[in-house]
PDB file of N, CA and C in Angstrom:
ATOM      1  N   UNK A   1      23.096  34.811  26.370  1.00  0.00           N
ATOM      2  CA  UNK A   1      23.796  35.464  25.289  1.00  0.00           C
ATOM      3  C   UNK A   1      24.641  36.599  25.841  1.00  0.00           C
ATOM      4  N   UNK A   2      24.226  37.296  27.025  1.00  0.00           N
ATOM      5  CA  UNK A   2      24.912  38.414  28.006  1.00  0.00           C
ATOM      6  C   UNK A   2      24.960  39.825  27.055  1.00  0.00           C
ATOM      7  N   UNK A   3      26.169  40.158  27.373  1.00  0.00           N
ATOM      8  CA  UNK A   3      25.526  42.206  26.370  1.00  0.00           C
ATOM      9  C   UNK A   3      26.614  41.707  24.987  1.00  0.00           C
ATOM     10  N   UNK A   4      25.984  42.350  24.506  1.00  0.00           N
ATOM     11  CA  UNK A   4      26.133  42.071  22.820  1.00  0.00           C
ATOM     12  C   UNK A   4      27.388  43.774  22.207  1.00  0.00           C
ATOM     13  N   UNK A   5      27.024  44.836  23.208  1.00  0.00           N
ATOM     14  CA  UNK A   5      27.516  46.000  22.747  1.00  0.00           C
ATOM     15  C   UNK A   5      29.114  46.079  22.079  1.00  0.00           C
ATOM     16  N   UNK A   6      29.647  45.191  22.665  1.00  0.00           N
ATOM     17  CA  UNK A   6      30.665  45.301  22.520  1.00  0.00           C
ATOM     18  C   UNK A   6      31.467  44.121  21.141  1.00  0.00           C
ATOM     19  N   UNK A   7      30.670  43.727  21.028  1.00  0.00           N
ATOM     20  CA  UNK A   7      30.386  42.575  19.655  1.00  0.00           C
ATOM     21  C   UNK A   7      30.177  43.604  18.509  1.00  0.00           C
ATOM     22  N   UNK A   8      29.274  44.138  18.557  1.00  0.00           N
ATOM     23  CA  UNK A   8      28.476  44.690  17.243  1.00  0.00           C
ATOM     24  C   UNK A   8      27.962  46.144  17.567  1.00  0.00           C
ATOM     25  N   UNK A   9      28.519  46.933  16.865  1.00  0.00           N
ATOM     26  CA  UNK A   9      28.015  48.457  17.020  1.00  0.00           C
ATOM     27  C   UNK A   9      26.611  48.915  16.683  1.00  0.00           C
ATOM     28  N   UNK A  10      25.727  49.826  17.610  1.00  0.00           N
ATOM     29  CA  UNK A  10      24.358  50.142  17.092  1.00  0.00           C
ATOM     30  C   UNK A  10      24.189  50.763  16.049  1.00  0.00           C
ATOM     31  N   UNK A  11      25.568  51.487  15.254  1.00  0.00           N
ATOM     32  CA  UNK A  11      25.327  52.079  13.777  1.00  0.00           C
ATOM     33  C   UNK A  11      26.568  51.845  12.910  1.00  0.00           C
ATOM     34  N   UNK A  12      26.354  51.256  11.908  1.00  0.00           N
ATOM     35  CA  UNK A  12      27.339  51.156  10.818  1.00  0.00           C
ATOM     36  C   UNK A  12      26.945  52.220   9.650  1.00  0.00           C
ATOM     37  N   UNK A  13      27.155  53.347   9.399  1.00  0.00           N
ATOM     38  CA  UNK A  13      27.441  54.558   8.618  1.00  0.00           C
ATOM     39  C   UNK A  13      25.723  54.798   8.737  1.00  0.00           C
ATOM     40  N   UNK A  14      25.351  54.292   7.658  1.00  0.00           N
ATOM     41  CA  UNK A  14      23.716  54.679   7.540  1.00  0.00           C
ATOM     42  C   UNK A  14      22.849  53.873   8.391  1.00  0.00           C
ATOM     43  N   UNK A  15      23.241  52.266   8.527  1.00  0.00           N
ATOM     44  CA  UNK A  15      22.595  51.258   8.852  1.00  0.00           C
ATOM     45  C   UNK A  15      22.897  51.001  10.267  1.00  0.00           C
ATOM     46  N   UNK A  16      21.132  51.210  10.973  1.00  0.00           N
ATOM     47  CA  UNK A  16      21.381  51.026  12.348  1.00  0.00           C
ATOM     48  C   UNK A  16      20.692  49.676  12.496  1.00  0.00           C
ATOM     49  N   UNK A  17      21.417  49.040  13.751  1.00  0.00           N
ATOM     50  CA  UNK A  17      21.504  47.881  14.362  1.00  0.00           C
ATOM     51  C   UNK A  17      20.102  47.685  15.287  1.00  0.00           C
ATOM     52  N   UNK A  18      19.361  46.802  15.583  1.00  0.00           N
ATOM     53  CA  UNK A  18      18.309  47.072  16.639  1.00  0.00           C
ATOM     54  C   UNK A  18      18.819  45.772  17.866  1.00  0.00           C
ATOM     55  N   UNK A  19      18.410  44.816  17.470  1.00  0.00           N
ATOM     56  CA  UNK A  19      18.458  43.753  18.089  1.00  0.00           C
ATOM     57  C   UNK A  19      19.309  42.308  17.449  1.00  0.00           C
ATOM     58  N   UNK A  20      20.612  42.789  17.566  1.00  0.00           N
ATOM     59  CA  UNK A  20      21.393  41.265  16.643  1.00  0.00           C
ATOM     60  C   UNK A  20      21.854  40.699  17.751  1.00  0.00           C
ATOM     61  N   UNK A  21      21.639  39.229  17.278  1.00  0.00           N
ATOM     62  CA  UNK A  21      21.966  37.979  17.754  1.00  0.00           C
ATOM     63  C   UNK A  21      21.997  37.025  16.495  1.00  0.00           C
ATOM     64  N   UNK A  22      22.683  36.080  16.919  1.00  0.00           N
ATOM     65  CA  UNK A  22      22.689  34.642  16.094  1.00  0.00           C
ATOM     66  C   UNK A  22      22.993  33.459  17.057  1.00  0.00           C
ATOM     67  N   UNK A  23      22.264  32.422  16.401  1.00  0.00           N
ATOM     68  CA  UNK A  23      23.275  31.186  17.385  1.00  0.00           C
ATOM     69  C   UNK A  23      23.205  29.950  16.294  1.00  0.00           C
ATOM     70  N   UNK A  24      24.304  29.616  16.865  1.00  0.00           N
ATOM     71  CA  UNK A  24      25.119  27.956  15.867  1.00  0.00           C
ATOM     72  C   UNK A  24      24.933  27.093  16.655  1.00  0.00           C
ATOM     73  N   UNK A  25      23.789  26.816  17.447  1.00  0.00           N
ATOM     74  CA  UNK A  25      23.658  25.813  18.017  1.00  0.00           C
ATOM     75  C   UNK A  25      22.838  24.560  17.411  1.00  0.00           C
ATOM     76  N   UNK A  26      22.824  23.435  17.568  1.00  0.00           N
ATOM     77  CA  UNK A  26      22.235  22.290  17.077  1.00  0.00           C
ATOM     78  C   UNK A  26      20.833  22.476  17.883  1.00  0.00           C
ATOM     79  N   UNK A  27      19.944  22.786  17.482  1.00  0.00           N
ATOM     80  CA  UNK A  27      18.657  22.339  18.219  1.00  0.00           C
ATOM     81  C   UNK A  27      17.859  21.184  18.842  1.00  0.00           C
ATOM     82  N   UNK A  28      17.842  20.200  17.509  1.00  0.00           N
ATOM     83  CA  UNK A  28      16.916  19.361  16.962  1.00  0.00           C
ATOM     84  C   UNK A  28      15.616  19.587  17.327  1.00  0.00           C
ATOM     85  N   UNK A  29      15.135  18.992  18.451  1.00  0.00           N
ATOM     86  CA  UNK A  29      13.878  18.825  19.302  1.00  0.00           C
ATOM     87  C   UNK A  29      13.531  20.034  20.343  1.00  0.00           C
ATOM     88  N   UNK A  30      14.405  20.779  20.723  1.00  0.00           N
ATOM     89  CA  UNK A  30      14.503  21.947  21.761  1.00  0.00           C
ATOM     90  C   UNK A  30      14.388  22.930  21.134  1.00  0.00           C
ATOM     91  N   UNK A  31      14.103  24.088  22.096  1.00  0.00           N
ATOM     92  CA  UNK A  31      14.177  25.273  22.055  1.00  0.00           C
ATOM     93  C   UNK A  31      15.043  26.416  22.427  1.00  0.00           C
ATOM     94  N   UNK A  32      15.941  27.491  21.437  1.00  0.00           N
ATOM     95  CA  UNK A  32      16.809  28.051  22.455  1.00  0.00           C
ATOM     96  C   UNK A  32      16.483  29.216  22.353  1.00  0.00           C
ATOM     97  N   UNK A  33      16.614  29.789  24.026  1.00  0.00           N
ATOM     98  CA  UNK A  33      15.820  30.870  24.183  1.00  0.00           C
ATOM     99  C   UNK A  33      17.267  31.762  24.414  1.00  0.00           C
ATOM    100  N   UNK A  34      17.250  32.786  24.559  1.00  0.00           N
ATOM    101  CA  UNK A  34      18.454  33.575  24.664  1.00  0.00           C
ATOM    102  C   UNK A  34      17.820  35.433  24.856  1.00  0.00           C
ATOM    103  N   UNK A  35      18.478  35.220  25.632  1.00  0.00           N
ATOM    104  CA  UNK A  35      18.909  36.726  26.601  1.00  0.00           C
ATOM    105  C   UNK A  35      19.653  37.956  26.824  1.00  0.00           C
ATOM    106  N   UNK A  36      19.237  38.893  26.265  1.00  0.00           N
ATOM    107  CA  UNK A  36      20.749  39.541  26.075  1.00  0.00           C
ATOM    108  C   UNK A  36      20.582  40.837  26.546  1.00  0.00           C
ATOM    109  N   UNK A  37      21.533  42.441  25.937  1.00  0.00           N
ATOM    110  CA  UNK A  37      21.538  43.178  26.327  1.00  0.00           C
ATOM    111  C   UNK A  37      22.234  43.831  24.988  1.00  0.00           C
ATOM    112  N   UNK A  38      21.628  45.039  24.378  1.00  0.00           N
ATOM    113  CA  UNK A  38      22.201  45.708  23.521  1.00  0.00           C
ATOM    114  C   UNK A  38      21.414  47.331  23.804  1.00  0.00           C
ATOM    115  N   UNK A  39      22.369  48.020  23.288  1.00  0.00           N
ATOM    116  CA  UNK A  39      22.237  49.622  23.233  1.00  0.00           C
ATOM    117  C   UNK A  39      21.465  49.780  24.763  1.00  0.00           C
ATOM    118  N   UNK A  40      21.585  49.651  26.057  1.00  0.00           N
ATOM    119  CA  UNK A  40      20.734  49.626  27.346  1.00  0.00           C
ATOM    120  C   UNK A  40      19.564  49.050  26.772  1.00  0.00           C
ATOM    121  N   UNK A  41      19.192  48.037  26.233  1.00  0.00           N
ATOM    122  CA  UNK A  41      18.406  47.605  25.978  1.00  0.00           C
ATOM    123  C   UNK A  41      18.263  45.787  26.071  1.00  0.00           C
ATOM    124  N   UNK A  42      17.112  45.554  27.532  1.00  0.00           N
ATOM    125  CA  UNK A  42      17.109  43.853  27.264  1.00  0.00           C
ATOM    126  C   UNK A  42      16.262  43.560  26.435  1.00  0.00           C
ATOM    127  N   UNK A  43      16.656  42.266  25.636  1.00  0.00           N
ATOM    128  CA  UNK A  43      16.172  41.173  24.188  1.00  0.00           C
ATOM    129  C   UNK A  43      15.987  40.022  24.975  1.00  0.00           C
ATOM    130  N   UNK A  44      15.395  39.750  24.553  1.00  0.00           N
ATOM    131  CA  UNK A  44      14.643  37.674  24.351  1.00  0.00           C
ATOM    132  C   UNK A  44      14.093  37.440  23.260  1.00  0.00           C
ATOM    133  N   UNK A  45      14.986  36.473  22.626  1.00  0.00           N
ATOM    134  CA  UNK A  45      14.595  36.418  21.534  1.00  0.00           C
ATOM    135  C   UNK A  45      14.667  34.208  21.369  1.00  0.00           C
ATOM    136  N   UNK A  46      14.440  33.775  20.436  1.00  0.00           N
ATOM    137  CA  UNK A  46      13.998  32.258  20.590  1.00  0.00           C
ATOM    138  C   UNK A  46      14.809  31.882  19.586  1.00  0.00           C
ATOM    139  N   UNK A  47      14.884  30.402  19.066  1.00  0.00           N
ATOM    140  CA  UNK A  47      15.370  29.726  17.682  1.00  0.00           C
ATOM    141  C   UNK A  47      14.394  28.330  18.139  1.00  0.00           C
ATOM    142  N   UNK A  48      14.464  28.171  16.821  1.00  0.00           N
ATOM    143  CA  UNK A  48      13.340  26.355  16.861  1.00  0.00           C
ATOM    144  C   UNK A  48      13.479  25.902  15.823  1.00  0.00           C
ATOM    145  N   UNK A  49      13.446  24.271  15.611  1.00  0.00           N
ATOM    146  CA  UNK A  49      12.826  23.987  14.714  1.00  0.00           C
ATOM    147  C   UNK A  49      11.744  23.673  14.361  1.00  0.00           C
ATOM    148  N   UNK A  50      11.010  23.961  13.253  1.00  0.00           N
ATOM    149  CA  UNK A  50       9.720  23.626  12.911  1.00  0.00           C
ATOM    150  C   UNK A  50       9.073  23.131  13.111  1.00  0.00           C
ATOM    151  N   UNK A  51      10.129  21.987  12.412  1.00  0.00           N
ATOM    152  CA  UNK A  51       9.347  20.573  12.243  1.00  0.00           C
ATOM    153  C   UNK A  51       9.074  19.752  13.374  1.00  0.00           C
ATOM    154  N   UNK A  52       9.650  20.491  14.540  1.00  0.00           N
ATOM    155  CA  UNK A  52       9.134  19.617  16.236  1.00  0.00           C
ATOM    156  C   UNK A  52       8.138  20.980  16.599  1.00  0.00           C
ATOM    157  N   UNK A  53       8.261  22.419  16.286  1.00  0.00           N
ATOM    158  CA  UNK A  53       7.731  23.380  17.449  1.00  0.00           C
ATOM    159  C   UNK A  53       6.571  24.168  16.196  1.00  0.00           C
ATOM    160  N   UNK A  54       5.644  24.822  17.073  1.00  0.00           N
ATOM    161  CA  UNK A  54       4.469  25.553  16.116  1.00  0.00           C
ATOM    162  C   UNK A  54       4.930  27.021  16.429  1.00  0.00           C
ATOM    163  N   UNK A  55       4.865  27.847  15.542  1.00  0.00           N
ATOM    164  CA  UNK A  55       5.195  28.932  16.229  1.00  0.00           C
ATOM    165  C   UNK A  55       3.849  29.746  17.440  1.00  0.00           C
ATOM    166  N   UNK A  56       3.386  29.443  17.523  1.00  0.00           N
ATOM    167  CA  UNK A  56       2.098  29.728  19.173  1.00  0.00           C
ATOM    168  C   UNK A  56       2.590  29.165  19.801  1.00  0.00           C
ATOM    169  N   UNK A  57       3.244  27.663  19.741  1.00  0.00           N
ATOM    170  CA  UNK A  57       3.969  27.048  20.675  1.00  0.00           C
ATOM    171  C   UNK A  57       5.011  27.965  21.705  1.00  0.00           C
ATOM    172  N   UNK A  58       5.963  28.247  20.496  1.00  0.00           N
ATOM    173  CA  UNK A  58       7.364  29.141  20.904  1.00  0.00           C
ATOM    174  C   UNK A  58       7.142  30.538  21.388  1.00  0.00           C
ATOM    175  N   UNK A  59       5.875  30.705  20.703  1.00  0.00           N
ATOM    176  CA  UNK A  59       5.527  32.033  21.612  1.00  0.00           C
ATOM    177  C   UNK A  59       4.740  32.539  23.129  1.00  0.00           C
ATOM    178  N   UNK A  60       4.092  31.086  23.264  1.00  0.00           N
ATOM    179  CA  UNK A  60       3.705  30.943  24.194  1.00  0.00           C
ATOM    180  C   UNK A  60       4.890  30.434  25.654  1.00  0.00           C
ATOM    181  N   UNK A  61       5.780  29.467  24.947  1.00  0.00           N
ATOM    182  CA  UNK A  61       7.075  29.610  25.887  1.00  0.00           C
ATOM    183  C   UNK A  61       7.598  31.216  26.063  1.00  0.00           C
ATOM    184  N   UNK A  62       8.075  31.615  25.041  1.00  0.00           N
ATOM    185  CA  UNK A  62       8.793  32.787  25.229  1.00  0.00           C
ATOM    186  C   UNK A  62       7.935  34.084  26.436  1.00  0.00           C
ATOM    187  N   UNK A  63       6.443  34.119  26.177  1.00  0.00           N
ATOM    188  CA  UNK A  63       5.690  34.610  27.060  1.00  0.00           C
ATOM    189  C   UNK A  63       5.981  34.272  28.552  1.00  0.00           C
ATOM    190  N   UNK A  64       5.904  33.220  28.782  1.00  0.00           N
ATOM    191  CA  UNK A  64       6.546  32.598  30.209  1.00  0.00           C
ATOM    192  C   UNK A  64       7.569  33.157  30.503  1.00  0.00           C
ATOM    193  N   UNK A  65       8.589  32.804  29.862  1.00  0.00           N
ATOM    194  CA  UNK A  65      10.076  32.980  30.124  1.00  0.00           C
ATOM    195  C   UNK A  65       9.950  34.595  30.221  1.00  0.00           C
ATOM    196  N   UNK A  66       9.443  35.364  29.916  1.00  0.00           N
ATOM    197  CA  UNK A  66       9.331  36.628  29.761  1.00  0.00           C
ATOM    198  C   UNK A  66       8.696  37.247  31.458  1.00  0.00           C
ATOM    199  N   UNK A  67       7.604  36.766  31.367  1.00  0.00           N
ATOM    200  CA  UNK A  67       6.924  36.919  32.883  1.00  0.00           C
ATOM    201  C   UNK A  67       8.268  36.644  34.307  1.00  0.00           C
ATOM    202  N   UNK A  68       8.962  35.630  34.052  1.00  0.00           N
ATOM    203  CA  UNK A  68       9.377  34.652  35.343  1.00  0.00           C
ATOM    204  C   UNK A  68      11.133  36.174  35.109  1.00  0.00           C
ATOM    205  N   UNK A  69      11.334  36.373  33.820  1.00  0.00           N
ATOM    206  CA  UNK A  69      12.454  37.416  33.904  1.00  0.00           C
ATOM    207  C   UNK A  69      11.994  38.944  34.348  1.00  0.00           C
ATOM    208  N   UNK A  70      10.415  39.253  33.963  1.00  0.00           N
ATOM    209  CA  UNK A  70      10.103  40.482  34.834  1.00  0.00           C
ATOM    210  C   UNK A  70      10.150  40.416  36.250  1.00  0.00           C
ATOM    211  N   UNK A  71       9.526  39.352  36.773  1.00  0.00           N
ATOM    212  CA  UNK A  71       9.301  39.301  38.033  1.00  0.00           C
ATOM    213  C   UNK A  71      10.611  39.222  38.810  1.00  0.00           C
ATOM    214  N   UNK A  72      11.590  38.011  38.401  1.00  0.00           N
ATOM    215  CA  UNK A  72      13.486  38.095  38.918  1.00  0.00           C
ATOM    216  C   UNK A  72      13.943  39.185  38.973  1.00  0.00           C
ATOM    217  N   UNK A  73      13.953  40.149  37.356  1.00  0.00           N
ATOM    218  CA  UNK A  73      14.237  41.047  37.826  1.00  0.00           C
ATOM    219  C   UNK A  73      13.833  42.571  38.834  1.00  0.00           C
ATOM    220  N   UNK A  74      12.579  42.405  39.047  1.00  0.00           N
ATOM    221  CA  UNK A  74      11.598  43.713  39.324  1.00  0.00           C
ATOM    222  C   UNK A  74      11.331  44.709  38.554  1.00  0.00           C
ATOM    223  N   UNK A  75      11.564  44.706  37.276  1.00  0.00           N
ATOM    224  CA  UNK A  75      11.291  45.424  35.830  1.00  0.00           C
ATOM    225  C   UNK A  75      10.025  45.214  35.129  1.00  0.00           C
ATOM    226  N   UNK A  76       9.929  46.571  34.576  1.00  0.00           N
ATOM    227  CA  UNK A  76       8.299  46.476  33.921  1.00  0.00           C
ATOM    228  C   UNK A  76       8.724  46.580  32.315  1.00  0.00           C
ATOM    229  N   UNK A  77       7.841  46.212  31.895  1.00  0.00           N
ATOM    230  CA  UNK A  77       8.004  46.138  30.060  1.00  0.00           C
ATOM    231  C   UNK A  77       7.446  48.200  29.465  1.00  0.00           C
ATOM    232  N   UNK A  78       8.538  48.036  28.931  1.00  0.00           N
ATOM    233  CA  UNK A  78       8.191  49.266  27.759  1.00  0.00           C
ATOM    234  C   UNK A  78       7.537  48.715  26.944  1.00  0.00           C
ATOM    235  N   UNK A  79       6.190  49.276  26.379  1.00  0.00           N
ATOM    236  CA  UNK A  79       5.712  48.792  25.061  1.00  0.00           C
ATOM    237  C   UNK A  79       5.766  49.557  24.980  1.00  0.00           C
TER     238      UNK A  79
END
């Protein structure tokens, strides 16, 4: 998805922005995982459909994908 900042501002008058994305992609059977960058801030965020994926499923991918991008990058998670 790459940095988003320049797409969409982190505040519109009152209403602040956290984490936007969208995607128009066709799924069907897959999963799309997507990557980004807003306000110095990295996102991973998922899309699915249902009716093929459970959501423990998708979260259990996204967990992975999460691990294999800490480690690439040498970055630790803020909680």
């Amino acid at each position: 998805m790459g940095r988003v900042d320049d797409l969409v501002a982190a505040q519109y008058g009152d209403l602040r922005v956290h984490d936007p994305w969208v995607t128009g992609e066709e799924l069907g059977t897959g999963i799309g995982a997507f990557l980004g960058t807003f306000n110095g801030e990295l996102h991973l965020s998922a899309a699915y459909n249902e009716a093929f994926h459970e959501e423990a499923e998708v979260k259990a991918f996204l967990a992975r994908v999460q691990e294999i991008v800490v480690s690439v990058l040498g970055i630790s998670l803020a909680l």
